[in-house]
Protein backbone atom coordinates (compact mmCIF):
# COMPACT_ATOMS: atom_id res chain seq x y z
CA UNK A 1 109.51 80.34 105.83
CA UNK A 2 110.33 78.19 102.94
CA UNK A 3 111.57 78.84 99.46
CA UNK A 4 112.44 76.79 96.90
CA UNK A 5 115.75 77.04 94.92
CA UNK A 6 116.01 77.72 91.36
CA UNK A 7 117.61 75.25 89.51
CA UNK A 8 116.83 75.70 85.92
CA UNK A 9 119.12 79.63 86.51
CA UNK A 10 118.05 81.73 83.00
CA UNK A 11 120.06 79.95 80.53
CA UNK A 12 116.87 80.55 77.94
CA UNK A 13 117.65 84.16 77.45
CA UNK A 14 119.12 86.13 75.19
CA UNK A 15 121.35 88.50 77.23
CA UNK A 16 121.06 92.04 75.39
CA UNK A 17 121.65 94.57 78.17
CA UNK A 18 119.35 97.54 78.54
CA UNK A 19 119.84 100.33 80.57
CA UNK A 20 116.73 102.64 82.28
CA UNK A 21 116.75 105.67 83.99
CA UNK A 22 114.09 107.92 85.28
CA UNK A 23 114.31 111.51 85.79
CA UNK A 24 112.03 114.86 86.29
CA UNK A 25 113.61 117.93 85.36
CA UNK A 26 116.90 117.60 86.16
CA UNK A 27 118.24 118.05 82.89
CA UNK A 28 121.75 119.13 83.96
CA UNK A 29 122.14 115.82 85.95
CA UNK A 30 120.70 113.88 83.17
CA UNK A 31 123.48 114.77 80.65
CA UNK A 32 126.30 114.40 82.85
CA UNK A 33 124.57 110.81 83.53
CA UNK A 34 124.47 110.22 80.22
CA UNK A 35 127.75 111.10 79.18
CA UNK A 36 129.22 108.55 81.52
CA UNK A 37 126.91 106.10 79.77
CA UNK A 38 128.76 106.73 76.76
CA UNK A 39 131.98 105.91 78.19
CA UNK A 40 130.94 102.35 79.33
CA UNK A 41 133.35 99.38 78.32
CA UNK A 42 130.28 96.99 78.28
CA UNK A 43 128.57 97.70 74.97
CA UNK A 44 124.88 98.74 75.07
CA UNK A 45 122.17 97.94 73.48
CA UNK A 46 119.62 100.18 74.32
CA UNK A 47 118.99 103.05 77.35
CA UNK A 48 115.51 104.32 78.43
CA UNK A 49 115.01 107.36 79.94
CA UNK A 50 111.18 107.76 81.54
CA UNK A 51 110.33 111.12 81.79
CA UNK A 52 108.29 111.44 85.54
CA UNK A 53 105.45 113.42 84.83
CA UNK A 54 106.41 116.85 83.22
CA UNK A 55 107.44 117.33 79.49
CA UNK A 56 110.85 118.95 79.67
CA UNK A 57 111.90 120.52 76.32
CA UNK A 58 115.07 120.63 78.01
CA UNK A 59 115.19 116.69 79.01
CA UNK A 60 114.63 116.04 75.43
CA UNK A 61 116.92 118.05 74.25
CA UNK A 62 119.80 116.53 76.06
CA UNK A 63 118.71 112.92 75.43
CA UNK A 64 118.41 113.95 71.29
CA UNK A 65 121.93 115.37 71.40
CA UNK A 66 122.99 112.06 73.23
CA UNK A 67 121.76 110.06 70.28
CA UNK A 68 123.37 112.33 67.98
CA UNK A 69 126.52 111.76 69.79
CA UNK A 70 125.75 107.68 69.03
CA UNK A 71 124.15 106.61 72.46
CA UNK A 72 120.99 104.18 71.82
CA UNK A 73 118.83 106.64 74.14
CA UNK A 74 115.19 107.16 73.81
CA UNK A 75 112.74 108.84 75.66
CA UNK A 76 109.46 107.90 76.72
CA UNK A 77 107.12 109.62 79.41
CA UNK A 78 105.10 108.58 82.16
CA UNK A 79 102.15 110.95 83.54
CA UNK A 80 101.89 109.90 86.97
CA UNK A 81 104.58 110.53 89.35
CA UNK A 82 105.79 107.58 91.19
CA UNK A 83 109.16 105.84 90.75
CA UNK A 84 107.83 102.47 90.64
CA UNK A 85 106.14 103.43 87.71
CA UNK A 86 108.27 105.28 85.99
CA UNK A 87 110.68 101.97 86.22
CA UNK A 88 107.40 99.85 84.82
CA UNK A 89 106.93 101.87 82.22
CA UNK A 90 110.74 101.91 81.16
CA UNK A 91 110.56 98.05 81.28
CA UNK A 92 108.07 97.96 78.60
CA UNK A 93 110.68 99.51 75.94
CA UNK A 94 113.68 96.97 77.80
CA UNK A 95 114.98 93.89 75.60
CA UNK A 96 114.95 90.49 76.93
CA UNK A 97 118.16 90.03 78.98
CA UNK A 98 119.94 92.35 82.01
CA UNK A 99 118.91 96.02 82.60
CA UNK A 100 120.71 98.07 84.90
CA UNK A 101 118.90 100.71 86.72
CA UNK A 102 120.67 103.80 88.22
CA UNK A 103 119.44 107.42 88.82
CA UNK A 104 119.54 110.38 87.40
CA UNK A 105 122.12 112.37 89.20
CA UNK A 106 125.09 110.00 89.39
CA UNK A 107 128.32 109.43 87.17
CA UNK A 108 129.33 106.08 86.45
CA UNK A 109 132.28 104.61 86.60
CA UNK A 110 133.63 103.11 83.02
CA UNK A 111 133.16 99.91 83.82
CA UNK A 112 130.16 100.46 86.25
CA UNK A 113 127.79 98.20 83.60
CA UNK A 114 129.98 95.89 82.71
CA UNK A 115 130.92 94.58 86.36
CA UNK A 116 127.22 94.27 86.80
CA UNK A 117 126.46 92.53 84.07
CA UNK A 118 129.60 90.29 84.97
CA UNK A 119 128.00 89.20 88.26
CA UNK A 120 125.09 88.04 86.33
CA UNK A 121 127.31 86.13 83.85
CA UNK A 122 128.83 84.61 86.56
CA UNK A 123 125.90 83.05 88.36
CA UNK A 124 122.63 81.77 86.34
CA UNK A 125 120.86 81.87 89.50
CA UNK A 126 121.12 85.15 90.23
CA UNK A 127 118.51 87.51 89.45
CA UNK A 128 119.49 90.47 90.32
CA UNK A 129 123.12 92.56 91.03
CA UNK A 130 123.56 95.20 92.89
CA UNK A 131 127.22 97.86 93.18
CA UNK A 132 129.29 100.03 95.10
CA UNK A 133 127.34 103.87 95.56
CA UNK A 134 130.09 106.88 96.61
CA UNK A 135 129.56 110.27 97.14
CA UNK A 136 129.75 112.71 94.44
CA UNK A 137 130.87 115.72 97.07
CA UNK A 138 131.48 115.39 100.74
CA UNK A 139 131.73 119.45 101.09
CA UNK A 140 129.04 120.26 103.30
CA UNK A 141 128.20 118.59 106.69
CA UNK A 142 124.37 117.51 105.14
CA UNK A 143 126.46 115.28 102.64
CA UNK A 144 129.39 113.89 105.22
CA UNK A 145 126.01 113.32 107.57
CA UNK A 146 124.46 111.24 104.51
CA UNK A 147 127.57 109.44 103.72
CA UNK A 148 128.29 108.03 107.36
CA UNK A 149 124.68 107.12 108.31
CA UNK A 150 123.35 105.50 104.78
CA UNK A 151 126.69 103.71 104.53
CA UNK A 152 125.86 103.39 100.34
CA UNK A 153 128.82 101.62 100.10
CA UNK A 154 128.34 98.01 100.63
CA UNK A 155 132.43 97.14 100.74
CA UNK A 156 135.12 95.73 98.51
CA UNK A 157 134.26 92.26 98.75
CA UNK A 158 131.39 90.49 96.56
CA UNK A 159 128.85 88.39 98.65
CA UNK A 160 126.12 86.41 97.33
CA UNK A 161 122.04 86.86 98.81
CA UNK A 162 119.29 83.62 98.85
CA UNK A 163 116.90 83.42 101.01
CA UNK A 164 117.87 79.37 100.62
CA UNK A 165 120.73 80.26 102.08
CA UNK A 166 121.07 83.52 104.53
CA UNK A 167 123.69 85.17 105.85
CA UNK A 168 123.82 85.24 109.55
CA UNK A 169 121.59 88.39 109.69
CA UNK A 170 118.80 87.71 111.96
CA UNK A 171 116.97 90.51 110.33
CA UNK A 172 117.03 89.35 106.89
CA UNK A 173 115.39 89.03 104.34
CA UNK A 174 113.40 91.99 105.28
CA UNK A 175 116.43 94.35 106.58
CA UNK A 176 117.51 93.80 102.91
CA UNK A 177 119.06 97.87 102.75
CA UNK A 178 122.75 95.43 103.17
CA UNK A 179 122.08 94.20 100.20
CA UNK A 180 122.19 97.58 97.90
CA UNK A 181 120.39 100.48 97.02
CA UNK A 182 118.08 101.58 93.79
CA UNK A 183 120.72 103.42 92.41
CA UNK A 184 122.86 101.16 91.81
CA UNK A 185 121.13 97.85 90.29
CA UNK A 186 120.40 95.13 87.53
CA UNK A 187 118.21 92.69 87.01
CA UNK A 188 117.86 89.41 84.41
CA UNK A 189 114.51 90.69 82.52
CA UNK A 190 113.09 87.07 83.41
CA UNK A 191 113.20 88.10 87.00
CA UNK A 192 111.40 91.16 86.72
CA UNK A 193 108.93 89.56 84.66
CA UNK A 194 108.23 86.68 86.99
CA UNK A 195 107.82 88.73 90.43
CA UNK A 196 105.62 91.48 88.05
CA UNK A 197 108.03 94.19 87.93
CA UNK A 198 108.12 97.40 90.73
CA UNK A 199 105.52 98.28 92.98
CA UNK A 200 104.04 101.25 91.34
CA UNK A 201 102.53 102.27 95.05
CA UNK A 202 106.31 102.70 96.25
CA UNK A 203 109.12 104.79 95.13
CA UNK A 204 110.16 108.90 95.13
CA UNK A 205 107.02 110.50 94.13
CA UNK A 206 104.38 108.86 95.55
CA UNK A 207 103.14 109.34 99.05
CA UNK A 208 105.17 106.23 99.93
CA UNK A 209 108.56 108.18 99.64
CA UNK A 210 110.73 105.02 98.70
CA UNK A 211 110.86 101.58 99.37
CA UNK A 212 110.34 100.32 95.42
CA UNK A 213 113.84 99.44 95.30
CA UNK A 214 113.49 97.11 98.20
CA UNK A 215 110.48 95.55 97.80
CA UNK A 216 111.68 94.17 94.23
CA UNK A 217 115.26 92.81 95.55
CA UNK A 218 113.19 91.32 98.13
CA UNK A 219 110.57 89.78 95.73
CA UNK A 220 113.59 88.51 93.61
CA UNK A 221 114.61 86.88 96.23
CA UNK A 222 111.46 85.25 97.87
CA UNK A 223 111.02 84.13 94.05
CA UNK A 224 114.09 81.49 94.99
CA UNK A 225 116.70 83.81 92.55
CA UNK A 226 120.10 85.30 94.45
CA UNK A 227 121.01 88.60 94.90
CA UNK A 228 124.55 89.41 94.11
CA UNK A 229 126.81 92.69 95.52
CA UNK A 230 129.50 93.39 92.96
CA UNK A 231 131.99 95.98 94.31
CA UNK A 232 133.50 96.52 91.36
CA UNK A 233 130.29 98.51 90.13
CA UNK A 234 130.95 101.91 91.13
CA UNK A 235 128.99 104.79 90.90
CA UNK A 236 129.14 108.23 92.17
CA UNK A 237 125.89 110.17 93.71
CA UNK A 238 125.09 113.00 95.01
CA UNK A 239 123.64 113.34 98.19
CA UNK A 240 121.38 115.95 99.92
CA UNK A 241 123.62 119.48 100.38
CA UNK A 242 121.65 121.32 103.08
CA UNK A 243 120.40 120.61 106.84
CA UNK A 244 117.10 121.11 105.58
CA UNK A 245 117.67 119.06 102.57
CA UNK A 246 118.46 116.16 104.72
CA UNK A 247 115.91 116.40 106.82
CA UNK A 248 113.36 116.08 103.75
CA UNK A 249 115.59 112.89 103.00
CA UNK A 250 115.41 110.94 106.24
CA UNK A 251 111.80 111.50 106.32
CA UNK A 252 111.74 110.00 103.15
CA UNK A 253 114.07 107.01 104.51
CA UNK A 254 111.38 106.62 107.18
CA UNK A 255 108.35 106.64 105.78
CA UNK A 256 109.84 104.35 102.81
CA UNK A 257 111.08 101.62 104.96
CA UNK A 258 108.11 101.20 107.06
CA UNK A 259 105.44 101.06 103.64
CA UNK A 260 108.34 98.99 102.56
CA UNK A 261 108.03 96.62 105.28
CA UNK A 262 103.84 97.14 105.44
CA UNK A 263 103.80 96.04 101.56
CA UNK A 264 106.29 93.27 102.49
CA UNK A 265 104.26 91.85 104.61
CA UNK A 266 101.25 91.73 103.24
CA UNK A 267 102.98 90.35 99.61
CA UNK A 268 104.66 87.31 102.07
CA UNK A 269 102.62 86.25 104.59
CA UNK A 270 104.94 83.81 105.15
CA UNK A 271 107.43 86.52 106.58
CA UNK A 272 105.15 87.52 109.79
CA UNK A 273 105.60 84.83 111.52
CA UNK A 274 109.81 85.16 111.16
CA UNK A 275 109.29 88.90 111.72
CA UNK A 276 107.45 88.36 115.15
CA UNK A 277 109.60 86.24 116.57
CA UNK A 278 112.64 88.58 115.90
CA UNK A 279 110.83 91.76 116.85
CA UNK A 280 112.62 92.73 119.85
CA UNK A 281 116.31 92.86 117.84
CA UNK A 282 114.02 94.35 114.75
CA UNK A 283 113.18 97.20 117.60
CA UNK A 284 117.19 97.67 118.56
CA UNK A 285 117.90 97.97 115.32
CA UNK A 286 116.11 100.24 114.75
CA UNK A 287 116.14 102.95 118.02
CA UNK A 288 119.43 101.37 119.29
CA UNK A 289 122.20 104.00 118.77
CA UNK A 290 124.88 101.45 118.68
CA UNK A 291 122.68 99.42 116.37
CA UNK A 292 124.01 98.08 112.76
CA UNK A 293 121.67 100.87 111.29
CA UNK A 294 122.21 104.01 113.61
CA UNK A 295 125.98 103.53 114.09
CA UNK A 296 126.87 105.92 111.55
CA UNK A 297 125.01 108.48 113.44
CA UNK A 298 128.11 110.31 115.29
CA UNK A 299 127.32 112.74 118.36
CA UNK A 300 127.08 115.57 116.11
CA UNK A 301 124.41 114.19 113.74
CA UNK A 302 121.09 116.65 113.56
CA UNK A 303 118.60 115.19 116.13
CA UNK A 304 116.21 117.11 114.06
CA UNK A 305 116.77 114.65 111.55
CA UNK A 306 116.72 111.24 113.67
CA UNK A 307 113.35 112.66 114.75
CA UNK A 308 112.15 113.29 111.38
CA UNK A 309 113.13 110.02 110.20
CA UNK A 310 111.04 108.42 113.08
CA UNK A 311 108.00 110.43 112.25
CA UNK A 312 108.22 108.76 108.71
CA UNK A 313 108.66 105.79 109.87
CA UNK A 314 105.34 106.05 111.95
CA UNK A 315 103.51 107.07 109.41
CA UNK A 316 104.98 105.07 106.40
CA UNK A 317 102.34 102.42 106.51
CA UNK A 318 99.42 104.75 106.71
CA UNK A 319 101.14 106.66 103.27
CA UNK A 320 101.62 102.74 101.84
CA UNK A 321 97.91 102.91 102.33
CA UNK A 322 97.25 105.98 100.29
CA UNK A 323 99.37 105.14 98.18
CA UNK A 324 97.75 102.25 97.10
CA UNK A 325 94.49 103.80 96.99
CA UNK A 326 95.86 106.34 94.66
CA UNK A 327 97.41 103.91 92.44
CA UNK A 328 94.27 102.30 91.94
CA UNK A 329 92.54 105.38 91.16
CA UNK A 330 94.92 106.36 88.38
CA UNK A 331 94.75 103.09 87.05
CA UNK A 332 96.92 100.34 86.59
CA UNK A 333 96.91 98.69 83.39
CA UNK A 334 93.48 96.68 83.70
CA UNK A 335 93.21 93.56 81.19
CA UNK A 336 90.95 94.21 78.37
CA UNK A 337 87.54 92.20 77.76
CA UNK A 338 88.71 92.92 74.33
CA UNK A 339 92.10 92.64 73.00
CA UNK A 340 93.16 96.01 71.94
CA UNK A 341 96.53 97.30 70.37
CA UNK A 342 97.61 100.51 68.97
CA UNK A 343 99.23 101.44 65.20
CA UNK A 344 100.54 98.48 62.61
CA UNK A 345 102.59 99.83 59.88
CA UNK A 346 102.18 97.58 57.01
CA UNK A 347 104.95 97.10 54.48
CA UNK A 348 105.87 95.49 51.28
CA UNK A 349 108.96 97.33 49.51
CA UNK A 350 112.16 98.97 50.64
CA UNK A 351 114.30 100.05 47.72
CA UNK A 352 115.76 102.74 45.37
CA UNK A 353 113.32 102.14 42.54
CA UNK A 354 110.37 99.95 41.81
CA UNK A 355 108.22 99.91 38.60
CA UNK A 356 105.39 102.47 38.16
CA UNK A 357 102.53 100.14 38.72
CA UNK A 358 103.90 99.03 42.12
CA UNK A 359 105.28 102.90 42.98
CA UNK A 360 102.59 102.88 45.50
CA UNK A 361 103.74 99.54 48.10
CA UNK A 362 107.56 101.27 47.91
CA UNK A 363 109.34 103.11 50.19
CA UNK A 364 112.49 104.47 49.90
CA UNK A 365 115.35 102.99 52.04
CA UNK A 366 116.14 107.02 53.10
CA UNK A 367 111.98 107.35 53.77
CA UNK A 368 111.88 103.84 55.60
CA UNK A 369 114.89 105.65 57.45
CA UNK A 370 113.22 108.70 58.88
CA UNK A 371 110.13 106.87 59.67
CA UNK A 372 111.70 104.79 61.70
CA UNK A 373 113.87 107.36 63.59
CA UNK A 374 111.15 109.94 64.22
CA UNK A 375 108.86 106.91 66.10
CA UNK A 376 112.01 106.46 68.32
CA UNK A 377 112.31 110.83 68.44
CA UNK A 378 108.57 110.23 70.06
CA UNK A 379 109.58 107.41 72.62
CA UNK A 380 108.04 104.65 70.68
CA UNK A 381 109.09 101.10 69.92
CA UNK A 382 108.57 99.38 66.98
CA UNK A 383 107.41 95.20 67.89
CA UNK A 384 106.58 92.39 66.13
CA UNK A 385 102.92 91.61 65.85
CA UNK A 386 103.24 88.50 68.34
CA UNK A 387 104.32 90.91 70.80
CA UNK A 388 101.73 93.97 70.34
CA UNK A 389 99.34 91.05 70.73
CA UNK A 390 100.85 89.13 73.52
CA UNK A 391 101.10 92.70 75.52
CA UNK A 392 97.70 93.24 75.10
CA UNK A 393 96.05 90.14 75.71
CA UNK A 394 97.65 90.37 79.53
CA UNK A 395 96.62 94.05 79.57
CA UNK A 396 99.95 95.95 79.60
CA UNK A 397 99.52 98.91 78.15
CA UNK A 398 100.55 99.53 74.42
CA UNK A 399 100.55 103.26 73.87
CA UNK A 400 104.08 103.76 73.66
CA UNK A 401 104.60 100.37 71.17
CA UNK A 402 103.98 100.33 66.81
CA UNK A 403 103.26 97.28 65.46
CA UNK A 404 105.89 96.47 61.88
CA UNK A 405 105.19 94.22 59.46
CA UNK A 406 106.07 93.30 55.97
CA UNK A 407 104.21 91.57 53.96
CA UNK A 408 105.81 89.38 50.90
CA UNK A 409 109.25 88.38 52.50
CA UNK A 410 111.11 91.10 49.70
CA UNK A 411 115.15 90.25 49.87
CA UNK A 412 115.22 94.28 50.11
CA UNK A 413 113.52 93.75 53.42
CA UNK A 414 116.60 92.12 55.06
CA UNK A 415 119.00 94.80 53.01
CA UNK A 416 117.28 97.90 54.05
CA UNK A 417 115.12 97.67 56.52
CA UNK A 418 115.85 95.24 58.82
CA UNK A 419 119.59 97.07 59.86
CA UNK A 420 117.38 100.49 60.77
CA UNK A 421 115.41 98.11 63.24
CA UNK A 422 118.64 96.89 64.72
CA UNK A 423 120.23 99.62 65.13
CA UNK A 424 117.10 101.67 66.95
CA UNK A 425 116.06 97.82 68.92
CA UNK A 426 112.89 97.56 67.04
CA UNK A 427 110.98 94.05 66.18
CA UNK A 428 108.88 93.47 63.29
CA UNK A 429 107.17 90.80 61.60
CA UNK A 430 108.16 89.45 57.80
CA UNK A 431 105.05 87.16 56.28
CA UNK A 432 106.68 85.05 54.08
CA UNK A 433 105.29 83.74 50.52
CA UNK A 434 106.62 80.14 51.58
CA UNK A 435 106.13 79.02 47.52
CA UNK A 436 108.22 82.05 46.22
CA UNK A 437 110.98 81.16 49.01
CA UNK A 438 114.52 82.09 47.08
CA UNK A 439 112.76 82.65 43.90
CA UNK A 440 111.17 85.66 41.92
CA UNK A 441 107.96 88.15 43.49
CA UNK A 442 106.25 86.30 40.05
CA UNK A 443 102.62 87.15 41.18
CA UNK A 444 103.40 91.05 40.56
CA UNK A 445 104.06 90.65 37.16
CA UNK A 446 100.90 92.76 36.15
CA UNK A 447 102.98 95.32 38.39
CA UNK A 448 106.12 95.40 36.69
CA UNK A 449 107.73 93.33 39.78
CA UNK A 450 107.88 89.54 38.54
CA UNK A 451 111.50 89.43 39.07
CA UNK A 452 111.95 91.27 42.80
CA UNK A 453 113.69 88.83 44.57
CA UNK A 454 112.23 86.86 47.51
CA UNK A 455 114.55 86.01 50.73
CA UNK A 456 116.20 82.66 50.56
């Protein structure tokens, strides 16, 4: 197995910090999510929430009143159920730099996204952070079960990931479950973008179970980035409250690692041959009850559950399978033979007052306003036009983006308009008059608008 290190680290981007967050009517555990969001020390520049297949009145509710309240939150929706998607989908709305990924039903510590964002700071190499998971409630015995077996929380000391150069984990890359959980993640944007975001066959929802999560640390790492564990990241979440409950979980855990681990090895090849030869300790590992993984397990741990994990985990690559078949029956974004985009909104004036003849090419600053804030009310993002094209031509989809422009380069452009886009994390596209550069709009004369000023 050989992987090459990156050397070059991310220094070209622009490190705006997005945060995403999918959810299907839960949305009780959404707000309290959110209102923990709102506490954060690190400032924020944007936060998706992907609605998983239903259209909760109630979901949007809570994420409107969260804006309100001065949160950057929009929603956006995703028909088919599948985490992996849901995350792809948020990505799409996600500005060049880190986004952190957590769940829906977990509270978050003040400074939860700034230490991950500080891990990234701290190492251009690193691709991707993970943080410190605790339980929200250890009441009942199906939590204190969850919380000694899953052992969410990674420790109080920060250790670094690469594949260039592993821990002494003979198991690793692919046992990568030491190296965080989905709930508790963030990526450089550049990272997702190069390894082509989550696997939209993996992930809560699909017939999969899980995995997603895995399968894109792993990728980040195969792509020569590190992998960083920042304990100073802390979340709280909740974990399974009934017998049965659990149960349903560590089926879940089964069947997620083992289409984890099918996927895994199909995307890298290059990891059979280093899985093979370490099958037997891959085996103890596994069914071992002193093993790394099953310690946790004490003598009083439901063998109901142990066995329903192992059914998953027998039948994880056969889901993985159906999965995929699935996922290509719904359709992934397919590239176009034609390039095709959705809405551009084409304008010229933003200001209090124009003259009669050029009434018509002005909007109001108040008007430009609500326009604006009722695309982001309907999950959509205003771009530039080099980006509605750009997403089209490699056939991501572009039903959820507006194309902005303005045409003649008005100076009440940059006064009116362009704080509106900044504030809701919209782009847009200004085509400049380069000849009237500083000076007067003189070719609308015949309109009444020789003298509108041009930007300098």
């Amino acid at each position: 197995m050989s992987v090459a290190p990156r050397t070059n680290g991310a220094a070209e981007e622009s490190y705006a910090v997005s945060v995403l967050i999918a959810t299907r009517s839960r949305p009780t555990a959404l707000k309290e999510c959110l209102e923990t969001l709102e506490l954060q020390t690190r400032a924020i520049d944007r936060v998706v929430v992907v609605e998983n297949v239903s259209r909760d009145d109630a979901t949007r509710v809570v994420v409107e009143k969260a804006s309100e309240r001065g949160l950057p939150v929009m929603l956006v929706h995703e028909p088919v159920a599948g985490l992996g998607r849901a995350h792809n989908r948020g990505l799409l709305f996600c500005d060049p730099g880190y986004v952190a990924i957590t769940d829906d039903d977990v509270l978050l510590d003040r400074n939860w996204l700034g230490a991950l964002c500080e891990a990234l700071d701290d190492d251009p190499q690193a691709g991707a952070a993970t943080g410190r998971i605790r339980p929200r409630s250890l009441e009942t015995e199906a939590e204190r079960f969850t919380e000694d077996y899953a052992r969410y929380d990674k420790g109080d000391s920060r250790r670094t990931f690469s594949v260039v150069d592993p821990p002494d984990d003979p198991l690793f890359p692919l046992a990568i479950g030491s190296v965080g959980s989905g709930a508790n993640m963030a990526f450089r944007t550049a990272a997702l973008r190069e390894i082509g975001g989550f696997d939209s066959a993996l992930g809560a929802g699909t017939p999969a179970k899980g995995g997603d999560d895995l399968a894109a640390l792993l990728d980040v790492l195969m792509a020569g980035w590190r992998v960083v564990y920042e304990p100073g990241a802390v979340l709280s979440h909740e974990h399974p409250v009934s017998l049965e409950a659990l149960e349903r979980q560590m089926f879940g855990y089964g069947a997620g690692l083992t289409a984890y681990l099918t996927r895994s090895l199909r995307r890298h090849p290059e990891l059979l041959r280093h899985s093979l030869a370490r099958a037997p300790k891959a085996a103890r590992h596994v069914f071992a009850h002193d093993s790394a993984k099953n310690a946790g397990k004490g003598n009083d741990f439901p063998a109901s559950s142990t066995r329903r994990e192992r059914v998953g985990m027998a039948v994880g690559p056969l889901l993985y399978l159906r999965s995929r078949l699935a996922s290509r029956h719904r359709g992934a974004p397919a590239r176009p033979e034609k390039v095709q985009h959705g809405p551009i909104l084409l304008y010229h004036g933003i200001a209090e007052n124009s003259a009669p003849g050029f009434r018509r090419w002005n909007v109001t600053p108040a008007e430009f306003s609500a326009q604006m804030r009722d695309l982001h009310q309907r999950g959509l993002r205003g771009v530039a036009f080099s980006e509605l094209t750009s997403m089209a031509e490699k056939g991501l989809p572009v039903d959820n983006v507006v194309g902005i422009t303005f045409d003649d380069a008005f100076a009440d452009v940059a006064d009116n308009a362009l704080p509106v886009l900044s504030s809701l994390g919209f782009g847009a596209t200004i085509f400049v008059p380069t000849a009237f550069v500083g000076g007067g709009a003189r070719w609308l004369a015949p309109e009444g608008e020789g003298n509108r000023p041009v930007m300098s």
